[in-house]
C-alpha atoms as a PDB file:
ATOM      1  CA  UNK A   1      -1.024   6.511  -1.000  1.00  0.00           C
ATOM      2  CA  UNK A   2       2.216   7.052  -2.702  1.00  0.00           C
ATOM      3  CA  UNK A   3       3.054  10.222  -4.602  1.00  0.00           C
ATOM      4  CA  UNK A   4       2.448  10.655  -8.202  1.00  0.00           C
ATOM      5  CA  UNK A   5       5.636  10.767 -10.053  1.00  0.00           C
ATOM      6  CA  UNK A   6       5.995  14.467 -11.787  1.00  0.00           C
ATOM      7  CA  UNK A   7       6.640  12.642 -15.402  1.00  0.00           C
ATOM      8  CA  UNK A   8       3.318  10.390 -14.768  1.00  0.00           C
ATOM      9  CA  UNK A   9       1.385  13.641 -13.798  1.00  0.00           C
ATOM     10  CA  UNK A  10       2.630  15.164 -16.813  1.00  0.00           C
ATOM     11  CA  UNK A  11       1.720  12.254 -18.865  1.00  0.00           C
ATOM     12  CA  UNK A  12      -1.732  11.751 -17.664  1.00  0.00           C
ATOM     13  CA  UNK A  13      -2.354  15.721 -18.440  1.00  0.00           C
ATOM     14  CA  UNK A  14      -1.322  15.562 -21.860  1.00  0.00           C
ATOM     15  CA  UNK A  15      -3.198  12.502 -22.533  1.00  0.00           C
ATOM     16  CA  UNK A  16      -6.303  13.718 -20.783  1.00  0.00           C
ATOM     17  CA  UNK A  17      -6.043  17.075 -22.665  1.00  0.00           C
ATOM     18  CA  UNK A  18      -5.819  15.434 -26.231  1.00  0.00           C
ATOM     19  CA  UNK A  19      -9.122  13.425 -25.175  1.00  0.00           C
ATOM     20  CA  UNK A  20     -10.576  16.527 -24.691  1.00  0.00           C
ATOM     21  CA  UNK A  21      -9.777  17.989 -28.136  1.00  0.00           C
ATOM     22  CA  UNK A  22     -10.417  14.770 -29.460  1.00  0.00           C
ATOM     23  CA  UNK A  23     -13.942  14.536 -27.791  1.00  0.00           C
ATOM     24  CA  UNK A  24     -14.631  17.996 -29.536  1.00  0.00           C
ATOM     25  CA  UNK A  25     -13.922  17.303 -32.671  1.00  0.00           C
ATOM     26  CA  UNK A  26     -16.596  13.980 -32.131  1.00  0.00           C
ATOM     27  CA  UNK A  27     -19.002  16.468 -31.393  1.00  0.00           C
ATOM     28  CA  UNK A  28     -18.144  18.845 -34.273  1.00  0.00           C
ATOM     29  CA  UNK A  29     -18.066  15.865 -37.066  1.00  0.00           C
ATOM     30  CA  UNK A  30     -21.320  14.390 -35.396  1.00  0.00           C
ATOM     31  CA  UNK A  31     -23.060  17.310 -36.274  1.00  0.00           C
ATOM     32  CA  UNK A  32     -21.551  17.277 -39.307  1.00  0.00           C
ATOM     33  CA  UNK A  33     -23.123  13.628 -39.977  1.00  0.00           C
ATOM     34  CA  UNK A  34     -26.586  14.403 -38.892  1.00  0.00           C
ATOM     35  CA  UNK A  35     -26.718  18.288 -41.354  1.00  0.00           C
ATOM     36  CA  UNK A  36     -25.144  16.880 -44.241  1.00  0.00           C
ATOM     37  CA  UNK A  37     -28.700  13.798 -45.638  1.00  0.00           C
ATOM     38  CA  UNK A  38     -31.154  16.704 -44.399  1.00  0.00           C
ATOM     39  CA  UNK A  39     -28.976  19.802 -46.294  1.00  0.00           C
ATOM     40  CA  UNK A  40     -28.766  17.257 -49.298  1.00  0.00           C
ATOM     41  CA  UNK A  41     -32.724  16.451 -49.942  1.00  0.00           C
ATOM     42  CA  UNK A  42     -33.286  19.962 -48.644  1.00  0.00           C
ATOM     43  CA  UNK A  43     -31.627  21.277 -51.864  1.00  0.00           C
ATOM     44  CA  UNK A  44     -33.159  18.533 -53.743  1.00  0.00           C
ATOM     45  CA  UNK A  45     -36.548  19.347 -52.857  1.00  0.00           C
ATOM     46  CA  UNK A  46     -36.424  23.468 -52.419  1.00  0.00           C
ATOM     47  CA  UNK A  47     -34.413  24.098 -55.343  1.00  0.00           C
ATOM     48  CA  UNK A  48     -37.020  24.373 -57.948  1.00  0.00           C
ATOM     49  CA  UNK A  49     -39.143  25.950 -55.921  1.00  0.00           C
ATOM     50  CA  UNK A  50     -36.729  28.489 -55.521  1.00  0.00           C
ATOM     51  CA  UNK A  51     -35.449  28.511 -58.999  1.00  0.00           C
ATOM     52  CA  UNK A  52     -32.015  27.208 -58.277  1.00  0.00           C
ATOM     53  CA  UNK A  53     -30.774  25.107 -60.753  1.00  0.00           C
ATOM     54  CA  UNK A  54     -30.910  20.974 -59.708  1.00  0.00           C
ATOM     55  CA  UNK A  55     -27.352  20.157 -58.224  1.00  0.00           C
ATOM     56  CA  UNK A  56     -25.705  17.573 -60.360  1.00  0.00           C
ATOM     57  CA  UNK A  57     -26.076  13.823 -59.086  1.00  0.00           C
ATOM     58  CA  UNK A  58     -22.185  14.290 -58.559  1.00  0.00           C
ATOM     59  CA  UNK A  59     -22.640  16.636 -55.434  1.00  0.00           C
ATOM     60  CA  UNK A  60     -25.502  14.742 -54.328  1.00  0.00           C
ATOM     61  CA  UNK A  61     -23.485  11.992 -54.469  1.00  0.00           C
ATOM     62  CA  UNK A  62     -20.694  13.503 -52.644  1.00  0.00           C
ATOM     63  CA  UNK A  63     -22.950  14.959 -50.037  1.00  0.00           C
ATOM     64  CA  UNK A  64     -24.418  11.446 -49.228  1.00  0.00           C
ATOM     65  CA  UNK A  65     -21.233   9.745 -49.350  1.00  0.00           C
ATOM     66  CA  UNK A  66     -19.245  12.075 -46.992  1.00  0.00           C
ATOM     67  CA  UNK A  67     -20.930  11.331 -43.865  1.00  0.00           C
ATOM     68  CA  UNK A  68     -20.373   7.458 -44.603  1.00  0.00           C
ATOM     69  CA  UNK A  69     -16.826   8.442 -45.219  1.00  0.00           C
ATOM     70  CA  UNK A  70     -16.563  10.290 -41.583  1.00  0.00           C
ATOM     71  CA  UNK A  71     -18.225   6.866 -39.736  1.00  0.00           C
ATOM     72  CA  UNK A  72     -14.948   5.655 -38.752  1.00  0.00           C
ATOM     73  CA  UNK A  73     -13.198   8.412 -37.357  1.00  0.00           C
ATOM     74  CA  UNK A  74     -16.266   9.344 -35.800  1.00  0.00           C
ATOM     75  CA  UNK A  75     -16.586   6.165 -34.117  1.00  0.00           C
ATOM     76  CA  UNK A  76     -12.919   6.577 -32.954  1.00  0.00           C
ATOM     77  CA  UNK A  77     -13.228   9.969 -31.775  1.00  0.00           C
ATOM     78  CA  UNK A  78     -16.530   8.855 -30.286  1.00  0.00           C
ATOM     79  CA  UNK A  79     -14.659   6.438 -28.497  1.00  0.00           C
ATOM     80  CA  UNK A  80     -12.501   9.007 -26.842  1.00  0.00           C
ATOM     81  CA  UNK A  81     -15.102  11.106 -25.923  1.00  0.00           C
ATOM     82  CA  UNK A  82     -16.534   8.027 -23.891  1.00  0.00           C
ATOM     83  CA  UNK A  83     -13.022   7.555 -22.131  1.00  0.00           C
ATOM     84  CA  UNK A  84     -13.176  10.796 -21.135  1.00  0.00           C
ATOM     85  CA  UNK A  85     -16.520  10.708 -19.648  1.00  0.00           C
ATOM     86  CA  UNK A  86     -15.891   7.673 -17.862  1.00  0.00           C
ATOM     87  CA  UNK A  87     -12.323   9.618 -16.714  1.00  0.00           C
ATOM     88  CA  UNK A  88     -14.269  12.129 -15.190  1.00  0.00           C
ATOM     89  CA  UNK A  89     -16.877   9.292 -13.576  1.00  0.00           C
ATOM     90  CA  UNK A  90     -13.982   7.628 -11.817  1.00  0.00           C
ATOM     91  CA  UNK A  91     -12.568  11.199 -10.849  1.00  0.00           C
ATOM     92  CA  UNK A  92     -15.863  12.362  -9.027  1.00  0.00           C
ATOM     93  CA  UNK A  93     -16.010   8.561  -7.031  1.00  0.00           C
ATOM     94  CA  UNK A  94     -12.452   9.253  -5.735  1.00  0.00           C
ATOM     95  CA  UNK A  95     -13.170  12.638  -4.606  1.00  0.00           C
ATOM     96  CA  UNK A  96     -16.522  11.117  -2.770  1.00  0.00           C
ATOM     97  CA  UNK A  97     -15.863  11.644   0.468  1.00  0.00           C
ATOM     98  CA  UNK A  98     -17.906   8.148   1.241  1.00  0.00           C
ATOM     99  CA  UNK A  99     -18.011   4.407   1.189  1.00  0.00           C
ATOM    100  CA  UNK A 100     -20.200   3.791  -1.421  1.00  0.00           C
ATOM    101  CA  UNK A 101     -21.913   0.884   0.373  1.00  0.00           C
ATOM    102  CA  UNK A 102     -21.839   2.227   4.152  1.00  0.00           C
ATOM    103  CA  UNK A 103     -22.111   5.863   3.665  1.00  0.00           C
ATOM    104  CA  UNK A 104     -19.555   7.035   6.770  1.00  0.00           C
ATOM    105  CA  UNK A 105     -16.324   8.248   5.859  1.00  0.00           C
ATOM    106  CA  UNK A 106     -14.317   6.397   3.410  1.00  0.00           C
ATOM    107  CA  UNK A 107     -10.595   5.128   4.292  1.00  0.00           C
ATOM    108  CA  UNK A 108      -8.940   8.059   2.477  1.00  0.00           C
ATOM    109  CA  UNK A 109     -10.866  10.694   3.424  1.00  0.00           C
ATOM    110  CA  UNK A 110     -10.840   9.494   7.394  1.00  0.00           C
ATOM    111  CA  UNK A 111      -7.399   9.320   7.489  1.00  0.00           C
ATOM    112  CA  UNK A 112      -7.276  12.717   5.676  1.00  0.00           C
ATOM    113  CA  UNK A 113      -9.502  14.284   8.934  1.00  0.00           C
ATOM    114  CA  UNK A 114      -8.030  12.072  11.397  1.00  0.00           C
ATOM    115  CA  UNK A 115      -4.210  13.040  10.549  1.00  0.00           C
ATOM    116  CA  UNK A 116      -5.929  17.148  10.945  1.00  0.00           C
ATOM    117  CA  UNK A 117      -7.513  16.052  14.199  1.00  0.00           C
ATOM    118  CA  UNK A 118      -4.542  14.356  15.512  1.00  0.00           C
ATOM    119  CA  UNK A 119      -2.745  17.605  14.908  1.00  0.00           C
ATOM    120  CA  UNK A 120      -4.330  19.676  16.734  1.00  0.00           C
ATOM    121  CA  UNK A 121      -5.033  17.438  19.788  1.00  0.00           C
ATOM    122  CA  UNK A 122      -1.082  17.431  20.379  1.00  0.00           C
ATOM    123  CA  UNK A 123      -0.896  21.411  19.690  1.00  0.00           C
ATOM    124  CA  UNK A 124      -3.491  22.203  22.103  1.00  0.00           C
ATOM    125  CA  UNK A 125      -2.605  19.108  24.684  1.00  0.00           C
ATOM    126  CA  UNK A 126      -6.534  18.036  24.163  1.00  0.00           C
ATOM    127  CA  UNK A 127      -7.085  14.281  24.331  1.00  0.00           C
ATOM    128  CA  UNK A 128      -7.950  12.306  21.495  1.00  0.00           C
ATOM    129  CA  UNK A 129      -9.513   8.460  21.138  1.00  0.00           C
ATOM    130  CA  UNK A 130      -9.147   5.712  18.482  1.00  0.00           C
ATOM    131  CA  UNK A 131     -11.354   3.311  18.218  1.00  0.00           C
ATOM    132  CA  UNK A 132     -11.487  -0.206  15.637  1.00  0.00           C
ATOM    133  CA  UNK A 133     -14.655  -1.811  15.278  1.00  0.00           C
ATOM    134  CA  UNK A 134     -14.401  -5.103  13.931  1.00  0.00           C
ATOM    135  CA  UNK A 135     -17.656  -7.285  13.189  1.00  0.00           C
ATOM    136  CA  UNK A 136     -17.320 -10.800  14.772  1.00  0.00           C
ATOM    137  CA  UNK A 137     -17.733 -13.884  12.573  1.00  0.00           C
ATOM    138  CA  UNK A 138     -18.742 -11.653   9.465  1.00  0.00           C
ATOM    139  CA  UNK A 139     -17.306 -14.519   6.939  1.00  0.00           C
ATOM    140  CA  UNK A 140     -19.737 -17.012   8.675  1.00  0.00           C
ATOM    141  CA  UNK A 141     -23.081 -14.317   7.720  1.00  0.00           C
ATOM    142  CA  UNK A 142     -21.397 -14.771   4.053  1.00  0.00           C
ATOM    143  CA  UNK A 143     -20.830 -18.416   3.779  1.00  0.00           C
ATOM    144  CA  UNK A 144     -24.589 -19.081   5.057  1.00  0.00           C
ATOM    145  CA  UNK A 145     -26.418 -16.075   3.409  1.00  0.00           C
ATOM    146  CA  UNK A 146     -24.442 -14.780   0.603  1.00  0.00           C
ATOM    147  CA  UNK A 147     -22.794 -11.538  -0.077  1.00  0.00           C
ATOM    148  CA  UNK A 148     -25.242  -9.016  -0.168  1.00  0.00           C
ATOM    149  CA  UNK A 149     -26.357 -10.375   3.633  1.00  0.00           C
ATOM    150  CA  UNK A 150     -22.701  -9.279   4.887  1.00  0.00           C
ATOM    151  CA  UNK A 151     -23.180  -5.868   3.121  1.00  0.00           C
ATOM    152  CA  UNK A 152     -26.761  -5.947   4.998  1.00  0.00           C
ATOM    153  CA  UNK A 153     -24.717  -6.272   8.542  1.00  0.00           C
ATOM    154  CA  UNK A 154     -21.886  -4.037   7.470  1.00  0.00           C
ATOM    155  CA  UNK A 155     -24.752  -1.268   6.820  1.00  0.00           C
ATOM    156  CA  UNK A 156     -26.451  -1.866   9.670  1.00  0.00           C
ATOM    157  CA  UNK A 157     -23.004  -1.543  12.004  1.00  0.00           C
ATOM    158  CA  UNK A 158     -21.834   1.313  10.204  1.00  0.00           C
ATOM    159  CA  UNK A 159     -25.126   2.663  11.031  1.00  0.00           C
ATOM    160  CA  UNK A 160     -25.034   2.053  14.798  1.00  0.00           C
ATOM    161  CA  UNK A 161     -21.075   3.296  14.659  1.00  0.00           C
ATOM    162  CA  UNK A 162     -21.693   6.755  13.527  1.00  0.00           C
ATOM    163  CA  UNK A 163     -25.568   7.503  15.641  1.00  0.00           C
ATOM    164  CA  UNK A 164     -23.691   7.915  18.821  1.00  0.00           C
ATOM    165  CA  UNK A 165     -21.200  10.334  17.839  1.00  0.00           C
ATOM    166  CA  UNK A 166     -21.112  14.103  17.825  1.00  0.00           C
ATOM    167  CA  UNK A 167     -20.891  16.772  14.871  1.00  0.00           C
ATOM    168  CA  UNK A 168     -16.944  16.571  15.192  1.00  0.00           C
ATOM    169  CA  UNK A 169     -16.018  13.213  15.717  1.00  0.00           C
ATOM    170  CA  UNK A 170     -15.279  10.635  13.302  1.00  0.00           C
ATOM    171  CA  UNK A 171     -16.356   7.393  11.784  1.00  0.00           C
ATOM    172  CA  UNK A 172     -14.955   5.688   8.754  1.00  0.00           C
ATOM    173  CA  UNK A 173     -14.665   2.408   6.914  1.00  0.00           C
ATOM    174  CA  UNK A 174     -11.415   0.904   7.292  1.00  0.00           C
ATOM    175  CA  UNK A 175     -11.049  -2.005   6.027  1.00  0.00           C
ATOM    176  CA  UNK A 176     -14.103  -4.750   4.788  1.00  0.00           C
ATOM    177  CA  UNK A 177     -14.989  -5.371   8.268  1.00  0.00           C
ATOM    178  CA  UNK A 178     -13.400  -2.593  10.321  1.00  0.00           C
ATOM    179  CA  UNK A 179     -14.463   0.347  11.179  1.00  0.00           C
ATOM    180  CA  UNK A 180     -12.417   3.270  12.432  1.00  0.00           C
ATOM    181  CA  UNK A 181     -13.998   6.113  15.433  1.00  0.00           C
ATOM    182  CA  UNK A 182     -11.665   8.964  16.208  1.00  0.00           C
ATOM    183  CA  UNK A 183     -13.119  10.873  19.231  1.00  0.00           C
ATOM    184  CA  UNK A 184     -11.600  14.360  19.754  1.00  0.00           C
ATOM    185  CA  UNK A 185     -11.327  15.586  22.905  1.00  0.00           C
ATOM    186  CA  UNK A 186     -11.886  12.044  24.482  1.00  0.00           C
ATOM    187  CA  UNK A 187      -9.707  10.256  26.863  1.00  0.00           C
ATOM    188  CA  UNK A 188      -9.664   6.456  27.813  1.00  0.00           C
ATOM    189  CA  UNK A 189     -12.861   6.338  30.110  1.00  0.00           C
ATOM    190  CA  UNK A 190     -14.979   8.305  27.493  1.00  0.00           C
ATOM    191  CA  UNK A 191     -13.186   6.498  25.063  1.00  0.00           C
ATOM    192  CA  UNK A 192     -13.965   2.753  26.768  1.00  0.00           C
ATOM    193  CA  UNK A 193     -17.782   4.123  27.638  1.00  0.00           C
ATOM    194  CA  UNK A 194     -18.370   5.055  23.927  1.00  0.00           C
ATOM    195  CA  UNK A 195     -16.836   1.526  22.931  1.00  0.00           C
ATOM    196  CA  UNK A 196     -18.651  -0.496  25.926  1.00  0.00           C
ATOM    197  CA  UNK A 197     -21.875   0.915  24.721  1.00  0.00           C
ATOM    198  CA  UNK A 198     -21.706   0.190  20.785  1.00  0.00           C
ATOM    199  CA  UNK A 199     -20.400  -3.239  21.724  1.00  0.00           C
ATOM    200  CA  UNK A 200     -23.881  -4.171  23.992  1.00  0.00           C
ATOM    201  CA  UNK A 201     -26.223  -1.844  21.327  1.00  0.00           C
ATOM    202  CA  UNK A 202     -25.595  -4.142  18.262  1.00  0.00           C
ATOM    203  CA  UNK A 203     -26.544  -7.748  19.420  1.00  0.00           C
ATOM    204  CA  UNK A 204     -29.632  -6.159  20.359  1.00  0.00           C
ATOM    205  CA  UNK A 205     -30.359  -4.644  16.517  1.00  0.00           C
ATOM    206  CA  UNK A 206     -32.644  -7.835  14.613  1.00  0.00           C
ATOM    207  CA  UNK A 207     -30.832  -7.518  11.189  1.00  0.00           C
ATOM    208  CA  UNK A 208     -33.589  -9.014   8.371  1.00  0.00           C
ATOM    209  CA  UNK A 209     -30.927 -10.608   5.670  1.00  0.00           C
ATOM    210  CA  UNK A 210     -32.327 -10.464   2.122  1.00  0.00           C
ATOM    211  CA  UNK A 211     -33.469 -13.758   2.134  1.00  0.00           C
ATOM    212  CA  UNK A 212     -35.536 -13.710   5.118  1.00  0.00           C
ATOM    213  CA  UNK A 213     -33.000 -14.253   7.716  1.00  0.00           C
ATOM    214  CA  UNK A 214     -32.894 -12.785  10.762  1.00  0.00           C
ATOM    215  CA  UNK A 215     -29.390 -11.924  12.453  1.00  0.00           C
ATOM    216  CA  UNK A 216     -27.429 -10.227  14.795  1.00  0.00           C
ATOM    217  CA  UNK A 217     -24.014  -8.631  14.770  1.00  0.00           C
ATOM    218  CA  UNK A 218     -21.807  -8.862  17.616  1.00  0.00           C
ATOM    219  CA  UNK A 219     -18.102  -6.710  17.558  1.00  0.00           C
ATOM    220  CA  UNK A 220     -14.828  -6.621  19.057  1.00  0.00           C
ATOM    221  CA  UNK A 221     -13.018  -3.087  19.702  1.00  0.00           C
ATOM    222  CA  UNK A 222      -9.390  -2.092  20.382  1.00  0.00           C
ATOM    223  CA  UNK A 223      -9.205   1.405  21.741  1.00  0.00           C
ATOM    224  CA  UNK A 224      -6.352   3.502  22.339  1.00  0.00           C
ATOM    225  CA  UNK A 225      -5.701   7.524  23.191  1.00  0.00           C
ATOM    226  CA  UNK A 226      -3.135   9.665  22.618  1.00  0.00           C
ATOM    227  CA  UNK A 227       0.163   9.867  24.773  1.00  0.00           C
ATOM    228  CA  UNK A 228       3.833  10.171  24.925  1.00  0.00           C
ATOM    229  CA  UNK A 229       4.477   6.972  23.825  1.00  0.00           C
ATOM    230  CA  UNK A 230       1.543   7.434  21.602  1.00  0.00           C
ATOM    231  CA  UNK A 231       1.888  10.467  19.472  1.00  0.00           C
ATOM    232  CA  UNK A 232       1.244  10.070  16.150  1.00  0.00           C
ATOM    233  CA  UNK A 233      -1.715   8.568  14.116  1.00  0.00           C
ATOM    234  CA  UNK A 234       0.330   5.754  12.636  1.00  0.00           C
ATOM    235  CA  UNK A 235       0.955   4.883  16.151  1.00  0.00           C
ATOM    236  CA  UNK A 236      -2.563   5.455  17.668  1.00  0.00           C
ATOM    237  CA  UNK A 237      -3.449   3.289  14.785  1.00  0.00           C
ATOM    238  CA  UNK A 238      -0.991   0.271  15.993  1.00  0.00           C
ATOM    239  CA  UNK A 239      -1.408   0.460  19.351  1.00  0.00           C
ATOM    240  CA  UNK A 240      -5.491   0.513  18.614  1.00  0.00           C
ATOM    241  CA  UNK A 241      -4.924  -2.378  16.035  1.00  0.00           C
ATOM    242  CA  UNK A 242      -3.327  -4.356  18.881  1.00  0.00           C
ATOM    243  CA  UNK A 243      -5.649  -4.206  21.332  1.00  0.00           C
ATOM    244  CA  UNK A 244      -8.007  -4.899  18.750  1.00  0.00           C
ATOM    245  CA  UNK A 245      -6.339  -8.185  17.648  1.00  0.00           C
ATOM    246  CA  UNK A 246      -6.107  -8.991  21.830  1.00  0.00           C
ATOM    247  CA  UNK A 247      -9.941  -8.520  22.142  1.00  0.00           C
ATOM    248  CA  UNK A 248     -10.286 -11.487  19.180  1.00  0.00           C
ATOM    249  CA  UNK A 249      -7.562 -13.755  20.982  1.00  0.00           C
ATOM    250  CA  UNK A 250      -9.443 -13.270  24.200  1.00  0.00           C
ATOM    251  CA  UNK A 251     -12.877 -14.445  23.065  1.00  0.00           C
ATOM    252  CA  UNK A 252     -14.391 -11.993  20.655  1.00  0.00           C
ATOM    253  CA  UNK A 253     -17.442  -9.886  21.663  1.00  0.00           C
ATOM    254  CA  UNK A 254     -15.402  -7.512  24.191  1.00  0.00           C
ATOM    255  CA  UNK A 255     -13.458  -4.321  24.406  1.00  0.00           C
ATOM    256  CA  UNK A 256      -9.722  -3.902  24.769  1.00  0.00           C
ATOM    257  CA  UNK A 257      -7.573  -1.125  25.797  1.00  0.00           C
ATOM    258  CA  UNK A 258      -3.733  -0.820  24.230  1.00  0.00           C
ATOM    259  CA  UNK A 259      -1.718  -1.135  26.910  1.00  0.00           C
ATOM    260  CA  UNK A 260       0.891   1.884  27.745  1.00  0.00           C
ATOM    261  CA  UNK A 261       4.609   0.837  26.391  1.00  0.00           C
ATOM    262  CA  UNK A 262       6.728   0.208  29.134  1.00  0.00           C
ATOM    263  CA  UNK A 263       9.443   2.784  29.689  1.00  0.00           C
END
């Protein structure tokens, strides 16, 4: 994500504040609109009751024609106050720390943990796995059951993804078919075990599509640890992303391990 300019921050505080004074003063002339008919036929009706003299037709006039005169600005101002609730809506979805339709970690967020993680692996020497999870054939499921039966599979491998793991390891959406496992304290076997194991569990999972259908997903998985030649999460995430892309050129349905740089 690139860094918010200090002007545009600036910018998008002042306008955001003025919405919020704005959006007050909606609420303050609403209520202004819904006292002012009642206050008018109140006075019309309890004032010779209560010996008050019967307000000229002027003010009654003026009473009933004020809050016709406020509609506009009120419906501008009303406006605002909607902009700022749907601000705030948009707000509370980016700071979700999940994929709305998967419910593991979204891409943001993983990356967020998984830069932390890689961190301390290389402080304390501890290994540290990456795994990419990529659903075989996935446009096929689309073309042949519609949309809503790919978001069935994705659901059901994102489900399968994060059952195996442990309270501190990862899993997170990265991309519309990808899906990203960061293992701490893992190296390769662990690593190719963890992978080898998802990889035979989900052809086995009967997948009922929304129209009836019955499927099943197979994946492909690069994995790749941390290493001297590997030492940094935009480089765990390469070297994973190859082996990844290797595992599709070889056939699909398999694991592959990045291969060490040569020295």
């Amino acid at each position: 994500m690139s860094a918010e300019s200090p002007l545009i921050r600036r910018l998008r505080h002042h306008l955001l504040a003025h919405s919020r004074r704005r959006a007050c003063l909606a609420l303050v002339l609403a209520g202004l609109l819904l006292c002012l008919p009642p206050a008018a036929v109140l006075a019309l009706a309890a004032g010779p009751l209560l010996g008050w003299p019967v307000p000229p037709l002027q003010v009654l006039a003026a009473l009933l024609l004020v809050p016709a005169l406020l509609l506009p600005p009120l419906a501008l101002l009303l406006f605002d106050l909607l902009a700022l609730l749907d601000h705030q809506r948009v707000r509370l979805l980016d700071l979700s720390p999940q994929d709305d339709l998967t419910r593991v970690l979204n891409r943001r967020h993983f990356f967020d943990r998984a830069e932390r993680e890689v961190g301390l692996a290389l402080r304390h020497g501890t290994p540290l796995a990456l795994l990419l999870v990529d659903i075989d054939r996935l446009a096929q499921i689309n073309a042949a059951h519609g949309q809503a039966a790919g978001d069935r599979v994705l659901q059901v491998v994102a489900e399968q993804c994060h059952r195996p793991l442990r309270q501190h390891d990862l899993c997170g959406r990265h991309g519309g078919e990808e899906f990203a496992l960061m293992l701490p304290g893992t190296g390769l076997d662990g690593a190719l075990t963890v992978a080898e194991r998802l990889r035979r569990a989900l052809p086995e999972q009967r997948i009922v599509l929304p129209d009836g259908a019955v499927v099943s997903a197979r994946v492909s998985i690069g994995v790749a640890v941390l290493a001297p030649d590997c030492a940094s999460l935009p480089q765990l995430l390469s070297r994973a992303d190859e082996a990844l892309h290797r595992a599709k050129r070889e056939g699909r349905d398999r694991v592959a391990c990045a291969a060490p740089l040569p020295s």
